[in-house]
Every structure is written in C-alpha cells, then in structure tokens.
Protein backbone atom coordinates (compact mmCIF):
# COMPACT_ATOMS: atom_id res chain seq x y z
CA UNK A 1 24.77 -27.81 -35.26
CA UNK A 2 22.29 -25.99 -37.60
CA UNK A 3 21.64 -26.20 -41.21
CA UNK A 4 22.36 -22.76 -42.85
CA UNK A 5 21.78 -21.68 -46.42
CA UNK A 6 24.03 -18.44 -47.43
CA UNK A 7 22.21 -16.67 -49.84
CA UNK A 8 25.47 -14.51 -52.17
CA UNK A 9 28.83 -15.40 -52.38
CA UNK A 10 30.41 -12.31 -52.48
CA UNK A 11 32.96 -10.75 -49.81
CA UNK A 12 30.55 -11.33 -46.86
CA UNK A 13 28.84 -14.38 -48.29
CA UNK A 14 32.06 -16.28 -49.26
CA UNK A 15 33.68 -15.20 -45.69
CA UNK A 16 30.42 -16.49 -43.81
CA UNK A 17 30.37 -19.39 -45.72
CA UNK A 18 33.89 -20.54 -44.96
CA UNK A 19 33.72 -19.63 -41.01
CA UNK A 20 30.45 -20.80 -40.35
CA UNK A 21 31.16 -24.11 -41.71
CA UNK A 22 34.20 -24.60 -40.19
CA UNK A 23 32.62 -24.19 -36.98
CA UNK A 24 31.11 -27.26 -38.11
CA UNK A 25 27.46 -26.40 -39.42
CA UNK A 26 25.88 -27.84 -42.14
CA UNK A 27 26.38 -24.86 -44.78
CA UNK A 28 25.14 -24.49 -48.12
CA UNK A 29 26.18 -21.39 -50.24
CA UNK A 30 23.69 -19.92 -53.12
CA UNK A 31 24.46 -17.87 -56.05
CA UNK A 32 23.69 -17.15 -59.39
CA UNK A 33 26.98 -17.00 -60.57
CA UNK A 34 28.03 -20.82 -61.09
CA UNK A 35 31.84 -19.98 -61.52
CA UNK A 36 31.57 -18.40 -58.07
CA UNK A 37 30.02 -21.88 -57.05
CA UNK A 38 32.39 -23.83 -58.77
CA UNK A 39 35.10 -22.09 -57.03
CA UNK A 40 33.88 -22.49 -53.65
CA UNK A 41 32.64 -26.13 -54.56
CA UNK A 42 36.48 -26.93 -54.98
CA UNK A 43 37.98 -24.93 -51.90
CA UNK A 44 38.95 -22.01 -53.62
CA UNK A 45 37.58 -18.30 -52.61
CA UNK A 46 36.19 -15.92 -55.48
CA UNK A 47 37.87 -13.17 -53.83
CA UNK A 48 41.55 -12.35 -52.63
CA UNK A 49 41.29 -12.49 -48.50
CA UNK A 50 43.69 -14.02 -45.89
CA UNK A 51 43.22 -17.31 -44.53
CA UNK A 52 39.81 -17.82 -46.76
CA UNK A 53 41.21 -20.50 -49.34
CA UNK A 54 42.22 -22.80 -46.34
CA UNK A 55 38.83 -22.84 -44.84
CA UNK A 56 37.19 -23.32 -47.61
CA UNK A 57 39.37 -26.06 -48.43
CA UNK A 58 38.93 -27.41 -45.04
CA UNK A 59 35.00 -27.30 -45.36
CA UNK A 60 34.45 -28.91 -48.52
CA UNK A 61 36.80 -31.81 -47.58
CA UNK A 62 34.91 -32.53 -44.15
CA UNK A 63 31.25 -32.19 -46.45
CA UNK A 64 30.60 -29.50 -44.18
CA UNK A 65 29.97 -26.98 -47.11
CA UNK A 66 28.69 -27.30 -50.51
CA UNK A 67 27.09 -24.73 -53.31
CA UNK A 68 23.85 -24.24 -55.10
CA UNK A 69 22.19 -21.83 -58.00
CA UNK A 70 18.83 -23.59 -56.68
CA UNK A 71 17.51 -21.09 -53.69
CA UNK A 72 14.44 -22.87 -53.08
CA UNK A 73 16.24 -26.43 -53.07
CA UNK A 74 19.09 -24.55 -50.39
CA UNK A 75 15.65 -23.33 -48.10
CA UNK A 76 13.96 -26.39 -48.16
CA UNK A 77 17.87 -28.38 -46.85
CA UNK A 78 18.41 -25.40 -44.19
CA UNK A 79 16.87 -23.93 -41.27
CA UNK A 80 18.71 -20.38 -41.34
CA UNK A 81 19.04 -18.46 -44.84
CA UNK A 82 21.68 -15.07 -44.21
CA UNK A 83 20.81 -13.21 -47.04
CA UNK A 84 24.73 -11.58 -47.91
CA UNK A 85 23.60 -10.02 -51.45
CA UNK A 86 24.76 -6.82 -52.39
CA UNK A 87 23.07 -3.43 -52.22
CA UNK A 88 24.77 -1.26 -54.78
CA UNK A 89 24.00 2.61 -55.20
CA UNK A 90 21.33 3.80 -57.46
CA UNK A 91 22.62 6.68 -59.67
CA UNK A 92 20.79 8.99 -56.95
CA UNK A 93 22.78 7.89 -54.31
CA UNK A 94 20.06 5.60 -52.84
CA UNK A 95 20.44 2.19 -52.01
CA UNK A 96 19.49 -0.74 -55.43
CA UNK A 97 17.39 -2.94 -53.52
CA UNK A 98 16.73 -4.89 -56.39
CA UNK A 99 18.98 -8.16 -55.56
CA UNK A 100 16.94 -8.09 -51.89
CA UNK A 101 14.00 -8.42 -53.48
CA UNK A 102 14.62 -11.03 -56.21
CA UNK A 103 16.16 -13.22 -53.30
CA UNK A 104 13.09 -12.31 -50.80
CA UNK A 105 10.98 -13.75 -53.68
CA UNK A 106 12.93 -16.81 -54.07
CA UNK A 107 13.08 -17.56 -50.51
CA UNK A 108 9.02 -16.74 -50.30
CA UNK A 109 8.44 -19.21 -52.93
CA UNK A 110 10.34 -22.09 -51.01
CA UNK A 111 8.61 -20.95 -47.82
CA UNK A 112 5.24 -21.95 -49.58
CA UNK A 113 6.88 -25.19 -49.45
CA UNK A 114 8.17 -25.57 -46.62
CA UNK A 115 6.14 -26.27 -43.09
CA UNK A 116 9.55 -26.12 -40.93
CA UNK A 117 10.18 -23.04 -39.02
CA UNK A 118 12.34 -21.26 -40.91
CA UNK A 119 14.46 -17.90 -40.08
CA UNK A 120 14.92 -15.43 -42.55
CA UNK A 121 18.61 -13.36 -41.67
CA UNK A 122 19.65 -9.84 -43.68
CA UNK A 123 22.75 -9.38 -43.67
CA UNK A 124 23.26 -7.17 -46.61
CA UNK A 125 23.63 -3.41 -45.53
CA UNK A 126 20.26 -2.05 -45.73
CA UNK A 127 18.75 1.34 -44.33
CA UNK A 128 16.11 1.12 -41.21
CA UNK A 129 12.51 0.21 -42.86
CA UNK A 130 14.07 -2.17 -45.50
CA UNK A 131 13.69 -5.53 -43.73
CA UNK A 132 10.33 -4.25 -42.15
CA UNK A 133 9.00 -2.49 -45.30
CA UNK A 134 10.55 -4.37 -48.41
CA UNK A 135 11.47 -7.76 -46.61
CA UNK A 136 9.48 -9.10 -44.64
CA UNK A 137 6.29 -8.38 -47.32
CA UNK A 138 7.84 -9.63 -49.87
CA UNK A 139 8.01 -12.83 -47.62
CA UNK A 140 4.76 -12.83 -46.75
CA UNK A 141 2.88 -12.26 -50.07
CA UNK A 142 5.10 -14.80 -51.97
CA UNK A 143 5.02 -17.37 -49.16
CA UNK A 144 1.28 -16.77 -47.69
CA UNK A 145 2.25 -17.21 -44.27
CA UNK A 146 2.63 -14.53 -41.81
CA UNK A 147 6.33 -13.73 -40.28
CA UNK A 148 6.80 -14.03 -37.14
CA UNK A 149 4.74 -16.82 -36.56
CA UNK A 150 5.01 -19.19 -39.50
CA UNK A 151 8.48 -18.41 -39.90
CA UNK A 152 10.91 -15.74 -38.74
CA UNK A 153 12.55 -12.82 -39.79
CA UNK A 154 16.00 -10.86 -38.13
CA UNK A 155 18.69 -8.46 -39.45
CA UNK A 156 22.39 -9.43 -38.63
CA UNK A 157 24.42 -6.49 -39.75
CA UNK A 158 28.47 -7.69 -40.76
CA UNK A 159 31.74 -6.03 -38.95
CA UNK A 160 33.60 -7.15 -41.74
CA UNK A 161 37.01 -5.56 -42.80
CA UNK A 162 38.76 -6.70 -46.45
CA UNK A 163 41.83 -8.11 -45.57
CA UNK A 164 40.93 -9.01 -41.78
CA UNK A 165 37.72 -10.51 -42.59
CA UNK A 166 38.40 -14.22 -41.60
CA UNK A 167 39.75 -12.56 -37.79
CA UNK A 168 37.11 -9.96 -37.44
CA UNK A 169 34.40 -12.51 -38.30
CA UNK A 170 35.85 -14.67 -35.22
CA UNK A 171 36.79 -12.04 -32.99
CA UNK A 172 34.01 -9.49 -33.55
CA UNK A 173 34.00 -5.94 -31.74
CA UNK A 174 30.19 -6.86 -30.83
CA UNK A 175 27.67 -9.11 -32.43
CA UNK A 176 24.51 -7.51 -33.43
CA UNK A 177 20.87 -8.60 -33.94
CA UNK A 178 17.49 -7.14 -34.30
CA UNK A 179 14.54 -9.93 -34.80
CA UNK A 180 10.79 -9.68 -35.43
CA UNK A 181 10.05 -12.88 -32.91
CA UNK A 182 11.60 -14.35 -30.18
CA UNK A 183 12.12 -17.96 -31.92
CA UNK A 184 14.05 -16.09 -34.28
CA UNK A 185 16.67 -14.02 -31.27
CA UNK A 186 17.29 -17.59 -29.79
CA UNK A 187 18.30 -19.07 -32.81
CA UNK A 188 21.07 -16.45 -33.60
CA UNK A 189 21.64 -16.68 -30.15
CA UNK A 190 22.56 -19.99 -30.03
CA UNK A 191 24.29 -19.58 -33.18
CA UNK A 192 26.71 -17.14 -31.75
CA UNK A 193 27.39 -18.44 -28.45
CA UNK A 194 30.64 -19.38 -28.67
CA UNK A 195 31.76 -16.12 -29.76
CA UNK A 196 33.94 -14.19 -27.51
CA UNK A 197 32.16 -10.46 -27.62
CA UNK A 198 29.15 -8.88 -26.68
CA UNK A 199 25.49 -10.04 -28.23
CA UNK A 200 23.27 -7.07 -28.15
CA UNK A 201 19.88 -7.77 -29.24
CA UNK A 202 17.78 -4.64 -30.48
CA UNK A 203 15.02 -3.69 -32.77
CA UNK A 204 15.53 -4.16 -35.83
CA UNK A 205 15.64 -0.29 -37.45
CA UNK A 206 18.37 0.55 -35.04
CA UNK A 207 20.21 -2.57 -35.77
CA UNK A 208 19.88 -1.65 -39.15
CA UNK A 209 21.08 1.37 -38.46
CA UNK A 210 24.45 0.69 -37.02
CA UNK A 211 26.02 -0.38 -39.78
CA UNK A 212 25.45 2.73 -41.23
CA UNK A 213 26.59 4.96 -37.81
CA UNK A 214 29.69 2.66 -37.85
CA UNK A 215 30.92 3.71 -41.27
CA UNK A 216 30.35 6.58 -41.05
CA UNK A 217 32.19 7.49 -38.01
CA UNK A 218 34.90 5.09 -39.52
CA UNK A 219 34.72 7.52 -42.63
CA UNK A 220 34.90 11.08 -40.07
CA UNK A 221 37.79 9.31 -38.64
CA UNK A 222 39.94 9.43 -41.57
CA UNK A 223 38.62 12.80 -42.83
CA UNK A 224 39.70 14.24 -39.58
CA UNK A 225 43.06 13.03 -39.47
CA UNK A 226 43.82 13.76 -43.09
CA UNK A 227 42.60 17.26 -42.19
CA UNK A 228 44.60 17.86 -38.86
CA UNK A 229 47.64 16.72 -40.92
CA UNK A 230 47.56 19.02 -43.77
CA UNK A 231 46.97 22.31 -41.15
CA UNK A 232 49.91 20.07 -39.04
CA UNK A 233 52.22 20.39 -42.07
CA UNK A 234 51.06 24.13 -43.15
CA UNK A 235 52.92 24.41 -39.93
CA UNK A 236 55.33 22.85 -40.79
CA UNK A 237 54.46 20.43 -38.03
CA UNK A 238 54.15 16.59 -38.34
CA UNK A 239 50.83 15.26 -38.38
CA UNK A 240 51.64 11.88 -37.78
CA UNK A 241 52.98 13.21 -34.41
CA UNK A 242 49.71 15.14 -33.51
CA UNK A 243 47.32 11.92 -33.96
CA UNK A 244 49.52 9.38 -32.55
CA UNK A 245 49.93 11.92 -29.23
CA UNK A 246 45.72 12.73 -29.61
CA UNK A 247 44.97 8.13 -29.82
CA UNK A 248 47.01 8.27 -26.90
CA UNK A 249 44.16 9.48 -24.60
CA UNK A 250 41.78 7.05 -23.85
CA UNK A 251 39.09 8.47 -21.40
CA UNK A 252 38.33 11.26 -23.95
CA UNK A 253 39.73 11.23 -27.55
CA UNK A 254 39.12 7.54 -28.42
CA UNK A 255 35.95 6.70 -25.82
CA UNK A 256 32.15 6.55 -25.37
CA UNK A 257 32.39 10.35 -23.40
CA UNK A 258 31.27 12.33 -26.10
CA UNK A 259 29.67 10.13 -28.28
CA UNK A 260 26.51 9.88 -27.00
CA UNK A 261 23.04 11.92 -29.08
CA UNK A 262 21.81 14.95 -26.64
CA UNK A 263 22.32 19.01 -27.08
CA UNK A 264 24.41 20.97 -28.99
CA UNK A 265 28.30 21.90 -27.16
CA UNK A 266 29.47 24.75 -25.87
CA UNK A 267 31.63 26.12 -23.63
CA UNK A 268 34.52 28.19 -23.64
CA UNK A 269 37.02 25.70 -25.46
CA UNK A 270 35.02 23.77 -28.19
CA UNK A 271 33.62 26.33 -29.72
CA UNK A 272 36.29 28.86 -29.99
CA UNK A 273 38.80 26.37 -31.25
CA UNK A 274 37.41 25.40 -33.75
CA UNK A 275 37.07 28.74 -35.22
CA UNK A 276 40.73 29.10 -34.54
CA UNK A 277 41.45 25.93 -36.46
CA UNK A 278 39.57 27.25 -39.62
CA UNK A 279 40.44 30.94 -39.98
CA UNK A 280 44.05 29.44 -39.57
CA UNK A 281 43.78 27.02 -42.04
CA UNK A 282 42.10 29.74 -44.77
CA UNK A 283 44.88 32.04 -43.92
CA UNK A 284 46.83 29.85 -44.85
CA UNK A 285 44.89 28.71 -48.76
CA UNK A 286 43.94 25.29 -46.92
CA UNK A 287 40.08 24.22 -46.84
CA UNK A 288 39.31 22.15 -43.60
CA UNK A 289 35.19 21.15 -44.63
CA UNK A 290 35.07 18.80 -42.06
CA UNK A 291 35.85 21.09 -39.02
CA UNK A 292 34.24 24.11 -40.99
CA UNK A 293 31.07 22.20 -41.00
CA UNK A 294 31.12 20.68 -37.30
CA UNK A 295 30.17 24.33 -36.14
CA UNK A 296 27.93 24.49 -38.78
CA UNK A 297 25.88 21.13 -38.01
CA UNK A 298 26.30 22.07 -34.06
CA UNK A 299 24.24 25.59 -35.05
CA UNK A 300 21.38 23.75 -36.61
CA UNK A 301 21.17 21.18 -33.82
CA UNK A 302 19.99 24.37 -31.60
CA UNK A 303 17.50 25.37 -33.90
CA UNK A 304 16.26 21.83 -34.54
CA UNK A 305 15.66 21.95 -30.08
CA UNK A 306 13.43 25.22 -31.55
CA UNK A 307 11.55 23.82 -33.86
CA UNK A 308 11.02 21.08 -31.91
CA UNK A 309 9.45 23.44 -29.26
CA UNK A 310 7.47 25.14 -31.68
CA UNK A 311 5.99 21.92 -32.69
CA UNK A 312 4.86 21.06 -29.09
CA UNK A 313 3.22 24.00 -29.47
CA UNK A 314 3.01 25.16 -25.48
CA UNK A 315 4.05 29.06 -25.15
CA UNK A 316 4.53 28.95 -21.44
CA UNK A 317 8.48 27.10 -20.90
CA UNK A 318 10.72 25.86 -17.95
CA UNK A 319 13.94 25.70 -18.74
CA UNK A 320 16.23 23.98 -16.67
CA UNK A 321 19.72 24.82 -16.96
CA UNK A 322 21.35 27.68 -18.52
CA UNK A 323 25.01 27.03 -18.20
CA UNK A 324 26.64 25.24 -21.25
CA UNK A 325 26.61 21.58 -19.10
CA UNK A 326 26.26 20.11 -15.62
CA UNK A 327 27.92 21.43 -12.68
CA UNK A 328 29.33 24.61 -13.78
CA UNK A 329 28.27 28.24 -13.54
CA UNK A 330 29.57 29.01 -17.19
CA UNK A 331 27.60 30.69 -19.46
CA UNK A 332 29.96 30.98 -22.10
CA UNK A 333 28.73 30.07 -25.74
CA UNK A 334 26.23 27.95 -23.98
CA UNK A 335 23.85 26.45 -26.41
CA UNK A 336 21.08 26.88 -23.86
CA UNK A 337 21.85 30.64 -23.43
CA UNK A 338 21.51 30.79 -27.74
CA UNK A 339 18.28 28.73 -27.38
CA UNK A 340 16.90 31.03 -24.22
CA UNK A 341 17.50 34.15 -26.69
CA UNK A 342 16.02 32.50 -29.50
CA UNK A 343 12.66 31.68 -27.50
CA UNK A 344 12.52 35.07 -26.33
CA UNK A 345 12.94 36.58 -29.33
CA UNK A 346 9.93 34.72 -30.53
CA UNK A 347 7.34 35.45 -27.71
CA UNK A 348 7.60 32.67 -25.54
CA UNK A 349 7.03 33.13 -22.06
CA UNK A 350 10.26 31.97 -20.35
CA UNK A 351 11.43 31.08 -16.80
CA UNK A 352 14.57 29.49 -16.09
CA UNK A 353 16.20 27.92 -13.10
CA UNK A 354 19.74 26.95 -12.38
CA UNK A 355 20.95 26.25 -9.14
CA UNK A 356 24.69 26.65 -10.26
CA UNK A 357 23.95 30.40 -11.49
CA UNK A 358 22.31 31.55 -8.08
CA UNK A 359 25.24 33.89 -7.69
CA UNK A 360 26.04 34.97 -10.69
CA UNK A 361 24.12 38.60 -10.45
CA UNK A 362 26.29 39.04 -7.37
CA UNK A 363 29.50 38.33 -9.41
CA UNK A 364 28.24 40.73 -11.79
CA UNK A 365 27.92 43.58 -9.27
CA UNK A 366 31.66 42.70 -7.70
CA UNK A 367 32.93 42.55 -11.11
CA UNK A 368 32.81 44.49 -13.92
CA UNK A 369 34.88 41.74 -16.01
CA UNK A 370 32.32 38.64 -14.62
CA UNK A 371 29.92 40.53 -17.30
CA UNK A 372 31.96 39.94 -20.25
CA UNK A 373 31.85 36.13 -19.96
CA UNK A 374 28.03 36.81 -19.52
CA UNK A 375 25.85 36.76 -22.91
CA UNK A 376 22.63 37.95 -23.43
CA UNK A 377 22.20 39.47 -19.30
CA UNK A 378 19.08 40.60 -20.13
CA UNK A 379 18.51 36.50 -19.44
CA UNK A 380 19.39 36.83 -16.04
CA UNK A 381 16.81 38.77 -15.54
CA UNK A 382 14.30 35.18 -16.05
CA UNK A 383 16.37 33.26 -13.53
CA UNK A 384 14.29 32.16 -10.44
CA UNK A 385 15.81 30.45 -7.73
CA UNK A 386 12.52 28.81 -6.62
CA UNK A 387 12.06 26.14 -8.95
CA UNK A 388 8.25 24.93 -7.55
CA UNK A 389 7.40 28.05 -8.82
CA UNK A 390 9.33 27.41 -12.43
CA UNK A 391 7.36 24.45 -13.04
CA UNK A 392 4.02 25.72 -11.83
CA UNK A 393 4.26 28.70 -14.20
CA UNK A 394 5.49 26.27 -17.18
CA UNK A 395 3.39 24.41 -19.40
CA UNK A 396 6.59 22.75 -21.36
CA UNK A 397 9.68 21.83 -18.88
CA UNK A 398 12.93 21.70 -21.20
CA UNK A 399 15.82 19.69 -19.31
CA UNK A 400 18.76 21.13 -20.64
CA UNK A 401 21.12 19.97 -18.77
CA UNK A 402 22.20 16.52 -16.85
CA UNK A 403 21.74 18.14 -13.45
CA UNK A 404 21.24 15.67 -10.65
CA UNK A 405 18.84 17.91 -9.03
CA UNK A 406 16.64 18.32 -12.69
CA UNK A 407 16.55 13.98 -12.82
CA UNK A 408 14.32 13.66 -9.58
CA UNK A 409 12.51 16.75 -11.34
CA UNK A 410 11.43 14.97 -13.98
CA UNK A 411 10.64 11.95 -12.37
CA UNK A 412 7.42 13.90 -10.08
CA UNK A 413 6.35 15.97 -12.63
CA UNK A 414 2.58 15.70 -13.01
CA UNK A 415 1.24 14.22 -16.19
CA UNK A 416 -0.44 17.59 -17.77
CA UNK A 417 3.56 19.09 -17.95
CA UNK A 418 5.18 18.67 -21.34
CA UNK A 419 9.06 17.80 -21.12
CA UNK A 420 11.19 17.62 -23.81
CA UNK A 421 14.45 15.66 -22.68
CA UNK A 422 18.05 17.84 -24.76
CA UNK A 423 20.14 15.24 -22.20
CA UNK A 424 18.64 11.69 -22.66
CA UNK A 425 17.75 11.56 -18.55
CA UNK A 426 14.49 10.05 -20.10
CA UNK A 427 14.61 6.22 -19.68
CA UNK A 428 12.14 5.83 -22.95
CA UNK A 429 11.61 7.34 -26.70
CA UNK A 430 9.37 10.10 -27.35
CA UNK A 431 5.70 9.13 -26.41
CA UNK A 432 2.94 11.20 -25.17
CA UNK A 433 3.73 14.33 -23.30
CA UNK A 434 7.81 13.26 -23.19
CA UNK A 435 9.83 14.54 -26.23
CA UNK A 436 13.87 13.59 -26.63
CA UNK A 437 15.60 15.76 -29.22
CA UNK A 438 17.29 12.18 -30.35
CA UNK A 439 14.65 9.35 -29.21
C-alpha cells in the first residue's frame, strides 16, 4: 500500500482523501484551513456529497487517514503528494495559479529534505505548459534537485462529478496520466490497478488538456439541447421528445464517428441544415449562437488549411481529393472544392486528382442538371487522372481526403515532397516536411 499526502481538501481533495484511504493506503490530507482538518480529522466531510461522511468515518477509525497544516512534515511521511488545490479565474478569465505555486514551493522545500524518491501528482485543472512551465521549476529551484531523476513529476487530471463523486471516483470513464519519467507512470500505475476502466498514459500537455476538451464538450452538450428545445417548442414541438429520439442513436449521435480533429464538413446535408435551422429560428425572434456559430468556426477551419499552406510556403500543390469525403463523387459544399478556389484565386499552381471524380466531365456532358451540383467547374478543368504525374508536378501534396488509394500515397512519397495531412492518415505530429492541420 503506498503512503500518499493530499495536498487541498476541497471537493476533489476531500473525495480523494476518503477513497484512497479506504482502499487502504496510508493517507494524509494537507490544508491550510484547520477547520477543514478538524472536520476530516473526526470523519466528517467539509462539503455536502453522497456517501463521503461514511468513508471518512471509516478511514479515520481504521488510522488509515489523518490531517495536517504542515506540508513539508506530510512530504517527508508520504511517497505520493496529489496536489488537489484550486485554480480559480483571474478577473481576465485566465487561470490564478497562485495556490499551485505556493504549494510547489512548499513541497520543493521538503524535497530539499528528503532523499526518498518522491512523485509529485497535479491534479488541480491546469492548462498544457503549467506543470512543465510553472511546476516542475518551481520544484526544482526550491528543492535543487532535478525532476525526473531525483524525484518525479505527473499530471492526473479528476473525472469528478458533485453529487456522484464518491461512484465516479471508483468507477471512472477512463483513468488518465501524463508523467515526466517512467518511475513516476509505474507508480500511478500501480496505484490504479485495481480500477475497472481504461489507464491511458500520455504526455503530459495533452493530458492536461483533456480536462479541458471534456468540459467543454460537456458544456456544448447542454447548449445544444437547450437550443434544439427552444426552436422544438417555437414549433410547438417537444424538445424533450427530439433529444431523447436523437441519444437514441448510438453509432452516430452519441459516438467517437465524428469526433475526431481533421478538415472542415461538407456535403450536401450538414451544411445546408444548419442554415435551415438558423434562418428558422430568426424568423421566428429566437437566437440559436451555438448552431449560428458552428458554420461560422467550420469557415475559418478552411482558411486556417490556407494559411497553413501559405506558411509552407511551396507554390506548386497536389491535392488529393476534391469530393467533400472518402468514397463519393460529391462535390457539393465540399470544403476541398472552397479550398481549391481559394488557392487558385491566389496564384498557386494547382493539380488535383480524384479517382472517384474520373467521370464526372462525362456526367456533365449527359446532363445538364449534373452541373448544378457542380461548384466552381472551372476546377475540373485541374483534374488529372494520372496521379504519378500529380505528384511529380507538386512540390506540396495536400491529402484531403481518407482515400485508401491516397494512404499508400503518402507512405512512398520521396523525402523532398511536402505533405500536409487535413485527414490524420499521418501516424506522427507535424515534423519536418509532414504538416497535420491538428498534430
């Protein structure tokens, strides 16, 4: 069992506290606030949260958890500090590190101290580049040892909902971890093992990150919904009906499918019906921001694959795919066919192929209404069918599209090519002559 010093006893802390010592480690709980010690020292939680008093209870009666105001004493008795303290806004917006740091500098001090390995956990919400750039020098310069080696350093983000906290804490959707050694990954590891979910293990900036992502999405979520429902009931519709129908599907609506960073969408549906949804709703003297601005932010993610370009700086450009995705031979309000028109109209040399559109000039000639679904046919015109001669004539190969056929292409292209991934085929993150428009 390992010996764990909790450094806050707020929500998080106080929740941590009680589960990780009923698990049976040795758990000692820090804060600067003694009634929030005193309360915990006699089984009782600071905050209101189900199932919390009775574990802390149970803990303190088995001597399996006891509090502190002394961080350096708690260090020097552990062998794991989780540093739970809070990271409030700054009246910018920004995130008040200022608790991190006076704890960092605490913990530093002790480290001086101590000659145990010891491993240094965040599990405050912090942005990517805190623990890195605010952390883990902090540690260092108060300590004068060098993380990583002399002791470690890890970010742990929390899944913790008020109200569920106790069951979410032992039945976690996943179990995160970023850590700056691998002394540091094994003991989390170990720590977690008996949990029943997924351990994913990752640098630290994007586990930082997630946090973030998650609450975010979770925050979407309920924008969306509150926005479907008041266009549901302008229509005198029930919007309760809608989302319970919409959670229903499970391979789309409520999946992985399309939540994954690439290129912009397009397509005949998307696009137009979301247009639908908002000139209905301001017909009607309701404001929908949320779906107003998804075609908004979709826009600038096509101009961001531009300026990207641009910055590469190559003139002479492969693009692979045209049609708005994989598989299909339609060119309606495909994001590549706005990006095509956008290079051209700036002077770049362009060639594309597609092997899905190898027909499409025939269609045209058969039938007159084939050309309205066509945009910008003046882009037909820079479709060639013989793709050796594509990427010859390119200096800059853009796969825009998850193409079977354009996966193999990248994998044999020589090194002097330039290829900047819109799909994520690319197995790395941007490096050298490979760009992603996400990685």
């Amino acid at each position: 069992m390992a010996r764990i010093s909790i450094m806050g006893l707020g929500y998080v802390g106080a929740v941590c506290c009680a589960c990780q010592a009923n698990d049976g480690h040795q758990v000692i709980g820090v804060d600067i606030n003694e009634q929030k010690n005193k309360l915990i020292a006699s089984g009782k939680a600071p905050i209101v949260e189900a199932q919390l008093d009775a574990l802390l209870t149970r803990a303190v009666t088995q001597g399996t958890l006891t509090t502190s105001s002394d961080t350096q004493k708690a260090v020097l008795h552990s062998d794991i500090s989780f540093v739970c303290v809070g990271t409030p806004s700054d009246k910018n917006g920004g995130l008040d590190l200022t608790y991190i740091e006076r704890v960092c500098e605490d913990i530093g001090s002790a480290l001086k101290e101590k000659s145990e390995f010891h491993v240094v956990v965040i599990r405050s919400t912090v942005l990517p580049g805190t623990v890195m750039g605010v952390v883990k020098p902090i540690l260092e310069e108060m300590s004068g040892k060098q993380a990583g080696v002399d002791f470690g350093v890890a970010t742990n983000p929390e899944f913790l909902r008020e109200g569920t906290a106790v069951e979410d804490y032992r039945n976690p959707p996943m179990t995160v971890i970023g850590c700056l050694d691998e002394r540091s990954e094994s003991v989390l590891k170990d720590l977690y093992a008996d949990l029943p979910c997924k351990l994913i293990s990752m640098s630290i900036e994007s586990a930082e990150l997630i946090k973030y992502s998650c609450n975010a999405w979770h925050a979407t979520k309920v924008a969306f919904a509150n926005e479907i429902g008041s266009l549901a009931k302008a229509f005198d519709v029930d919007g309760r009906d809608v989302m319970n129908v919409l959670c229903e599907d499970k391979v789309l609506n409520l999946s992985s499918y399309y939540m994954r960073p690439a290129f912009a969408f397009g397509g005949s549906c998307l696009p137009k019906d979301l247009r639908a949804l908002d000139h209905s709703a301001r017909s009607r003297h309701i404001q929908l921001p949320l779906v107003h601005a998804v075609l908004e932010s979709n826009r600038k993610h096509i101009y961001k694959a531009f300026s990207l370009i641009n910055k590469i700086g190559k003139t002479r450009i492969g693009l692979l795919g045209l049609s708005f995705k994989a598989g299909t031979d339609d060119l309606r309000e495909s994001p590549l066919v706005e990006l095509a028109s956008i290079l051209t109209g700036k002077g770049y040399d362009l060639q594309i192929y597609d092997p899905n559109l190898t027909s499409v000039p025939e269609k045209m000639q058969q039938d007159d209404s084939f050309s309205r679904h066509v945009p910008f046919p003046y882009l037909l015109r820079l479709l060639n069918n013989n793709v050796e001669q594509v990427l010859n004539f390119a200096d800059l190969v853009i796969i825009g599209n998850p193409e079977p056929e354009f996966i193999e292409i990248v994998k044999h292209l020589p090194d002097d090519k330039e290829v900047l991934d819109l799909v994520g085929v690319m197995k790395g993150r941007s490096e050298g002559n490979q760009h992603g428009i996400c990685w």
